[in-house]
Protein backbone atom coordinates (compact mmCIF):
# COMPACT_ATOMS: atom_id res chain seq x y z
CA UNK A 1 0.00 0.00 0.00
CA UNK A 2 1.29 3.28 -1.11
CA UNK A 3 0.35 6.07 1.38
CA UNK A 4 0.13 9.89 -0.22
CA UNK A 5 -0.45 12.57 1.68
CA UNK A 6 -0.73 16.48 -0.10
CA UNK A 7 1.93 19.49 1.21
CA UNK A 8 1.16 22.88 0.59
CA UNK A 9 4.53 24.88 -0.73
CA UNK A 10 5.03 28.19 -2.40
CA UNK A 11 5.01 26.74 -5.55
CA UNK A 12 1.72 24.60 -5.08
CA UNK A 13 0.67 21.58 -3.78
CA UNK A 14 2.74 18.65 -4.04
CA UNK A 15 2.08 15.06 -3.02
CA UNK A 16 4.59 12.55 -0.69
CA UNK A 17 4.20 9.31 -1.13
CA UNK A 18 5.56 6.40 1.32
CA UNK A 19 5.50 2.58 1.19
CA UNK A 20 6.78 0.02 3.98
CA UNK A 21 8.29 2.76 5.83
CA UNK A 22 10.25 4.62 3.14
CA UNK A 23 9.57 7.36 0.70
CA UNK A 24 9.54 6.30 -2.63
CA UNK A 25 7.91 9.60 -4.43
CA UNK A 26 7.62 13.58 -4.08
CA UNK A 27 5.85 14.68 -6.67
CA UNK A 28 5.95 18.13 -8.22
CA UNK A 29 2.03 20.54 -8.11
CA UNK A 30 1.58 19.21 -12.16
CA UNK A 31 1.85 15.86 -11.67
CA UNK A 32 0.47 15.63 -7.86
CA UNK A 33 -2.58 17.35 -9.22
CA UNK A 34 -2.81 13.97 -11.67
CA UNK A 35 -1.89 11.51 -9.07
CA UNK A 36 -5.21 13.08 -6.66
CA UNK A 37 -7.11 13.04 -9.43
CA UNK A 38 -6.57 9.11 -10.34
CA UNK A 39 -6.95 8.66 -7.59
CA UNK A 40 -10.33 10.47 -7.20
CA UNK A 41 -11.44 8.17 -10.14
CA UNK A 42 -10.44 4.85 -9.08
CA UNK A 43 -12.20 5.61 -5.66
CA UNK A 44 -15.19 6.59 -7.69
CA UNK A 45 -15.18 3.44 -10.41
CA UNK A 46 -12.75 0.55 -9.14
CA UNK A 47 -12.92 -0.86 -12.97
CA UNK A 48 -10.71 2.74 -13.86
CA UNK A 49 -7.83 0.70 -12.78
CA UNK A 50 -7.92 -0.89 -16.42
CA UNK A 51 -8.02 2.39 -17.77
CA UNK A 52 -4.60 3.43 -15.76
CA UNK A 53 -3.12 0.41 -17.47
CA UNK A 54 -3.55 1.72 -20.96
CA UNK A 55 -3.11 4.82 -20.80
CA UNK A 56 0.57 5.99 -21.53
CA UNK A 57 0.14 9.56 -19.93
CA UNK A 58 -0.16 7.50 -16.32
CA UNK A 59 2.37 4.90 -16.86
CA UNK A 60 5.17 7.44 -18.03
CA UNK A 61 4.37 9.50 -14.87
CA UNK A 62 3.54 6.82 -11.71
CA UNK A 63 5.51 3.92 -10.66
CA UNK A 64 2.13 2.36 -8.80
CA UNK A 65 -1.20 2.24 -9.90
CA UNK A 66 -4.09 3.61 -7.95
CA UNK A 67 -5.68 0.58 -6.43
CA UNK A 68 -2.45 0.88 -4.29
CA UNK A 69 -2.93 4.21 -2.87
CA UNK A 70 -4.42 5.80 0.26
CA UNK A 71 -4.67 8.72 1.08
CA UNK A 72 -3.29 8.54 4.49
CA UNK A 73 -0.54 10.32 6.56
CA UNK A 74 2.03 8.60 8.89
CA UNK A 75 4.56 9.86 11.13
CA UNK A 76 7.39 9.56 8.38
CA UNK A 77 5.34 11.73 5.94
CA UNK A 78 4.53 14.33 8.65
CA UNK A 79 8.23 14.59 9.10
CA UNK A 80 9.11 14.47 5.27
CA UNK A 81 6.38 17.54 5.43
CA UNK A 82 7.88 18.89 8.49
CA UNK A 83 11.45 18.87 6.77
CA UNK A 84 10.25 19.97 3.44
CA UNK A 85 8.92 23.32 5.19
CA UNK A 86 11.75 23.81 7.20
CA UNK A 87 14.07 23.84 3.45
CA UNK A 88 11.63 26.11 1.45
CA UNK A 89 11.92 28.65 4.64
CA UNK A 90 15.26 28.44 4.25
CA UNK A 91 15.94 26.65 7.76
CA UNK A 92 17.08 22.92 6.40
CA UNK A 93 20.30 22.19 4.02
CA UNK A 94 20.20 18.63 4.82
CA UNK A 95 17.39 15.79 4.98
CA UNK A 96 17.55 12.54 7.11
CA UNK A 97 14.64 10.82 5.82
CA UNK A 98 14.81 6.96 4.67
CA UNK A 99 14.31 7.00 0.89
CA UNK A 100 13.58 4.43 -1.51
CA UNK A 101 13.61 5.34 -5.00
CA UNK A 102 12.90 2.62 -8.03
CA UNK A 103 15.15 2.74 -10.62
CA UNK A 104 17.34 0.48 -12.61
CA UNK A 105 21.36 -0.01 -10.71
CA UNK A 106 22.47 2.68 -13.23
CA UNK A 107 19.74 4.99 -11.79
CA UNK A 108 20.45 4.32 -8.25
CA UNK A 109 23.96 5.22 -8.98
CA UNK A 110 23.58 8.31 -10.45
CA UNK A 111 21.03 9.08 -7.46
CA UNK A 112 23.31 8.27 -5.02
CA UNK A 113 25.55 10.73 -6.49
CA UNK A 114 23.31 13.40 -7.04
CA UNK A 115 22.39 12.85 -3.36
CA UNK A 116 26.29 13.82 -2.28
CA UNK A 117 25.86 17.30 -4.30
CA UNK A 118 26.03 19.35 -0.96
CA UNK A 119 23.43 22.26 -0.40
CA UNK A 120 24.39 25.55 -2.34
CA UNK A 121 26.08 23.63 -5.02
CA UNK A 122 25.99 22.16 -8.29
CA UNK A 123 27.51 19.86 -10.86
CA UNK A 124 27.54 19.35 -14.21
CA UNK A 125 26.03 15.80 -15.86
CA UNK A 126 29.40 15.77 -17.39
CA UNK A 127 31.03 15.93 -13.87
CA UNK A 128 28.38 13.56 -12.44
CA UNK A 129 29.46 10.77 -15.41
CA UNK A 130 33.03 11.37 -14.77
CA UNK A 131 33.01 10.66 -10.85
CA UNK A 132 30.70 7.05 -11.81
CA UNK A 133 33.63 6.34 -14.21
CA UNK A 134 31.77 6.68 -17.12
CA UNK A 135 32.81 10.19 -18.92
CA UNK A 136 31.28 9.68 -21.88
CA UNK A 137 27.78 8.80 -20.20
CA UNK A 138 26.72 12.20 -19.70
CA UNK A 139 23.13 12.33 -21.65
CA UNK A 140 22.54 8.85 -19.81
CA UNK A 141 22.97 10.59 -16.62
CA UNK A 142 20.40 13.46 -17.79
CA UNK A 143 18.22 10.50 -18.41
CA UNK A 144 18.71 9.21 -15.26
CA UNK A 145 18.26 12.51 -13.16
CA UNK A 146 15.00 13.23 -15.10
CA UNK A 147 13.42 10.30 -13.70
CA UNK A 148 14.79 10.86 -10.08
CA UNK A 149 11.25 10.32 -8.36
CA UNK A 150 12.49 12.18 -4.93
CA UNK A 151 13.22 15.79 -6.26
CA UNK A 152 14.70 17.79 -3.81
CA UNK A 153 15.06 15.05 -1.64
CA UNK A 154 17.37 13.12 -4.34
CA UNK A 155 18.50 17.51 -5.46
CA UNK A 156 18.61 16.83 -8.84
CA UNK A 157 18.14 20.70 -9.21
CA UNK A 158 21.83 20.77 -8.28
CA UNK A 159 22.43 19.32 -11.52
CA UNK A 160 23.25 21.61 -15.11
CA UNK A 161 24.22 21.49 -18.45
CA UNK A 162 27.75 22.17 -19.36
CA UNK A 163 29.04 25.26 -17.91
CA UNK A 164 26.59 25.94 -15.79
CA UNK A 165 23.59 26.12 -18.19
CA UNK A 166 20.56 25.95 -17.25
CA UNK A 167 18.66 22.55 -18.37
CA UNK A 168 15.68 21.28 -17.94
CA UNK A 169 13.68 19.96 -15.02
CA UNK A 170 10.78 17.56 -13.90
CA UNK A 171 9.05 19.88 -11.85
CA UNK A 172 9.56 22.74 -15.06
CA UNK A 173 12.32 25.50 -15.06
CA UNK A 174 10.54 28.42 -13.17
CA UNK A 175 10.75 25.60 -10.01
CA UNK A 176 13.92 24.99 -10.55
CA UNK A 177 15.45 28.47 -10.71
CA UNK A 178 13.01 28.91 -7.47
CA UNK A 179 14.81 25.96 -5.41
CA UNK A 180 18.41 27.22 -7.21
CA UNK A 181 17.92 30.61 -6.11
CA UNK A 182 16.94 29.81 -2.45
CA UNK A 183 20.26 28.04 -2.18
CA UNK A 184 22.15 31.09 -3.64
CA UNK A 185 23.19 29.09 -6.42
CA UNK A 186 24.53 31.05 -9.57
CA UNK A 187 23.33 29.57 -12.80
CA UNK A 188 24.66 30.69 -16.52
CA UNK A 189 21.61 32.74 -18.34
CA UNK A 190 19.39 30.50 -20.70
């Protein structure tokens, strides 16, 4: 069972979702806004679960259908929430939440690197393939970050185009230049 819960942030309302004691998603106001309302449906017609299985618009954005969700808080989201606020008033740098992200070993290892990116900083994709000893892997790694399903959590907001450019971003570039310049982070014009 996959338990969401909805957190109200400057930028909108996003949704946190946990399983088995671990978050596995944070999903940007867009996308949340989708998850609430499949949810919505399946709650309404159970048979809309078929639906969610055709439908390529739902597969390419949830990792769990919506038979498996609840909406439901626990103490782990409350503190996800809790720590979430405290970083877009400028009061956290670091999380400490248990995290659980899906992704192929590849993913998980870019992930895990994007996770050591410290607060206020950035790297390159570029950069990013060279410390995984791959240096010619960098679009794989921009593949990779784009389907990090823990933004901000997993900061993949830290991450830019060669020299510094500004690239694209899950959550849309107006969010990302939002979380970039609350860290003081200097980013190349687009």
């Amino acid at each position: 069972m996959v338990q969401v819960w909805k957190l109200q942030t400057a930028l909108g309302e996003m949704a946190v979702c946990e399983r088995e004691n671990f978050l596995i998603s944070l999903f940007f106001p867009e996308k949340a806004q989708k998850l609430f309302r499949y949810m919505q449906d399946f709650s309404e017609n159970p048979d809309y679960v078929w639906q969610c299985f055709f439908n390529s618009d739902f597969r390419n954005s949830f990792h769990f259908l919506p038979y498996d969700c609840v909406m439901e808080n626990s103490p782990l989201i409350e503190r996800a929430c809790r720590q979430l606020e405290e970083y877009f008033a400028g009061k956290r740098t670091i999380f400490n939440l248990p995290l659980r992200p899906a992704g192929s070993p590849f993913q998980m290892d870019v992930w895990e690197a994007v996770s050591r990116i410290p607060y206020g900083k950035t790297l390159t994709y570029g950069q990013i393939a060279k410390r995984l000893g791959m240096p010619n892997a960098a679009r794989a790694v921009g593949l990779a970050v784009r389907s990090n399903p823990l933004p901000i959590l997993i900061p993949c907001h830290r991450v830019m185009g060669a020299g510094g450019r500004l690239t694209g971003y899950a959550g849309g570039l107006e969010f990302k230049k939002w979380l970039l310049n609350r860290e003081g982070i200097v980013y190349a014009a687009e």
